[in-house]
C-alpha atoms as a PDB file:
ATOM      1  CA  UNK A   1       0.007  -0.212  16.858  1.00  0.00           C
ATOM      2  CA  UNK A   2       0.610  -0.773  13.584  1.00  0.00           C
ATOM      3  CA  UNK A   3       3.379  -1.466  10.805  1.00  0.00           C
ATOM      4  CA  UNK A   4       4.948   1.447  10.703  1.00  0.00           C
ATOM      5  CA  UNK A   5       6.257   1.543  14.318  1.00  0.00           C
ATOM      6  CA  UNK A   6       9.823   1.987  14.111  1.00  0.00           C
ATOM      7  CA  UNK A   7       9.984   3.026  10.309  1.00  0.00           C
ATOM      8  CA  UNK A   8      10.992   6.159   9.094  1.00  0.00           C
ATOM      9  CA  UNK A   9       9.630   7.155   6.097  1.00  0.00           C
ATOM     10  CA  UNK A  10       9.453  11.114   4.466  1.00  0.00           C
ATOM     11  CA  UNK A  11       5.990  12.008   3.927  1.00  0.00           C
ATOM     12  CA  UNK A  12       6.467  11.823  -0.232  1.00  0.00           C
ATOM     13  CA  UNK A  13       8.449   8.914   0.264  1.00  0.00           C
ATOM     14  CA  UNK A  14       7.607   6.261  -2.467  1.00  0.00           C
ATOM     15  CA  UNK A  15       7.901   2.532  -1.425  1.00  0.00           C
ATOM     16  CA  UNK A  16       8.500  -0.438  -3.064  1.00  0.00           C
ATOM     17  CA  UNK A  17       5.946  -3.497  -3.225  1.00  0.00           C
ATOM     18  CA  UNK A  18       8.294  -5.436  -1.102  1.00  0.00           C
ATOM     19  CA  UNK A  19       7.806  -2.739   1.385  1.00  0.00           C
ATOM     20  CA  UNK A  20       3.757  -2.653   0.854  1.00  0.00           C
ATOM     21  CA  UNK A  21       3.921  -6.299   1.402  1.00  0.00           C
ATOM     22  CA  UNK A  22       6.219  -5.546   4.718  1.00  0.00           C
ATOM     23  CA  UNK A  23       3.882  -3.030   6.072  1.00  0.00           C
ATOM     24  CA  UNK A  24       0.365  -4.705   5.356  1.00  0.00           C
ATOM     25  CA  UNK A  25       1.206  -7.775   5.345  1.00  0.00           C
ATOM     26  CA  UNK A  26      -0.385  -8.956   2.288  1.00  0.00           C
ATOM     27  CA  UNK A  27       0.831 -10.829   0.140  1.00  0.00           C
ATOM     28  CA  UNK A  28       1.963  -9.700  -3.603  1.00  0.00           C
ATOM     29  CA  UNK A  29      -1.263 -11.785  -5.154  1.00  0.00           C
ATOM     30  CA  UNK A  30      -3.677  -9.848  -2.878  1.00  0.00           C
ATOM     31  CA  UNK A  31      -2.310  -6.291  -3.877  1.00  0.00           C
ATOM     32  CA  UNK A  32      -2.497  -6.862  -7.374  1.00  0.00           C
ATOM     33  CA  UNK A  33      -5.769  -8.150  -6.944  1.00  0.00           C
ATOM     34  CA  UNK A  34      -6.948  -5.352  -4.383  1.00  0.00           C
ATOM     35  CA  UNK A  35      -5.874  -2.734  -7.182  1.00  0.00           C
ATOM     36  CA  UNK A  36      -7.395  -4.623 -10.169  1.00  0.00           C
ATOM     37  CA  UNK A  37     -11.020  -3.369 -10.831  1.00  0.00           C
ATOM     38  CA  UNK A  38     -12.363  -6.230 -12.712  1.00  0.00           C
ATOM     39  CA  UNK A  39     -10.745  -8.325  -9.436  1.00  0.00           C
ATOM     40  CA  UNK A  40     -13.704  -9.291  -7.010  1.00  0.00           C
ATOM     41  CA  UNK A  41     -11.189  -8.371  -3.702  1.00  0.00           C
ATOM     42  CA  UNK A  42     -10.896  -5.071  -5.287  1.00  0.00           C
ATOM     43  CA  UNK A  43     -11.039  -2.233  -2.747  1.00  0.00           C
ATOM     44  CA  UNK A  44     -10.803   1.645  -3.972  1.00  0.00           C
ATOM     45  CA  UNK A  45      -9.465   2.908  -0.738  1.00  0.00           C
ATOM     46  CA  UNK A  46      -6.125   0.889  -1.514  1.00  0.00           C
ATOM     47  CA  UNK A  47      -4.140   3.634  -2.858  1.00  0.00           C
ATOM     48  CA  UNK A  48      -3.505   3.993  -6.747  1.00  0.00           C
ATOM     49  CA  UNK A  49       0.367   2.991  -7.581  1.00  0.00           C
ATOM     50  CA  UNK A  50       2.823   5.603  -8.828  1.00  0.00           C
ATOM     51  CA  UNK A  51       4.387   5.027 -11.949  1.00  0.00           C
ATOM     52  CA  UNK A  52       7.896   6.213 -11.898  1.00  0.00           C
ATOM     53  CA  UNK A  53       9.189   4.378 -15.049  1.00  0.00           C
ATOM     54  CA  UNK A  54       8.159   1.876 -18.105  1.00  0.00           C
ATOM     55  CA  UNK A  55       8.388  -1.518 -15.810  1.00  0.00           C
ATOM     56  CA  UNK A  56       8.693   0.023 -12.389  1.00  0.00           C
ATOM     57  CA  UNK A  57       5.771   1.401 -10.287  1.00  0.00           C
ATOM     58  CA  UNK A  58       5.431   2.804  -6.531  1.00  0.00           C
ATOM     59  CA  UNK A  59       3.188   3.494  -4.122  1.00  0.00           C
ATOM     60  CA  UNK A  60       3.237   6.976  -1.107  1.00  0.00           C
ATOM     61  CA  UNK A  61       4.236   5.995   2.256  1.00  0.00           C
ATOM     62  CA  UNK A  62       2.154   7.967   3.699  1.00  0.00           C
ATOM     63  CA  UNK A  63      -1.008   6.394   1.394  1.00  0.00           C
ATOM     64  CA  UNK A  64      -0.142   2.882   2.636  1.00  0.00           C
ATOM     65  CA  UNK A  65       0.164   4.915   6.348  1.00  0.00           C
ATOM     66  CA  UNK A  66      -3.188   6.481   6.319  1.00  0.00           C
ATOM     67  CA  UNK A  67      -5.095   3.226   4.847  1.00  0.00           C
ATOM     68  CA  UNK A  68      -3.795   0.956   7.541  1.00  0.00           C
ATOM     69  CA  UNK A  69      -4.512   3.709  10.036  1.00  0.00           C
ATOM     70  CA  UNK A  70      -8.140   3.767   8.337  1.00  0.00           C
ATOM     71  CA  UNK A  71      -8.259   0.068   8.473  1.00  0.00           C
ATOM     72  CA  UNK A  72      -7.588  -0.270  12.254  1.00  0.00           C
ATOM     73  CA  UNK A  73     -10.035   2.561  13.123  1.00  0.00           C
ATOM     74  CA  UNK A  74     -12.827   0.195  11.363  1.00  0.00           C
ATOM     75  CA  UNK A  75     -12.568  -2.565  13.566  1.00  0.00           C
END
């Protein structure tokens, strides 16, 4: 089972980082870090953020989805 039991989300939805943070349940440190390349807990399959403005940036619901889902198949 995972986060997104219960959630309804449109397949092009874009979520907040409070909502990344809800769903993984990382913290707001360990995405930065996880999407910083020069960061040693950086991981590529973390999906890329969406920039939808200046200051304000996103990330695909269905992204965060499919790399929880790929996540939980690894263990």
């Amino acid at each position: 089972m995972n986060a997104f039991v219960g959630q309804t989300f449109q397949m092009n939805q874009i979520i907040n980082l409070k909502e990344v943070i809800q769903f993984t349940g990382l913290s707001r440190a360990t995405i930065y870090n996880i999407v910083n390349e020069k960061h040693k807990q950086y991981d590529p399959t973390f999906p890329k953020q969406v920039h939808l403005t200046v200051g304000r940036v996103g990330w695909s619901a269905w992204e965060i989805h499919q790399w929880i889902e790929s996540k939980l198949a690894k263990r």
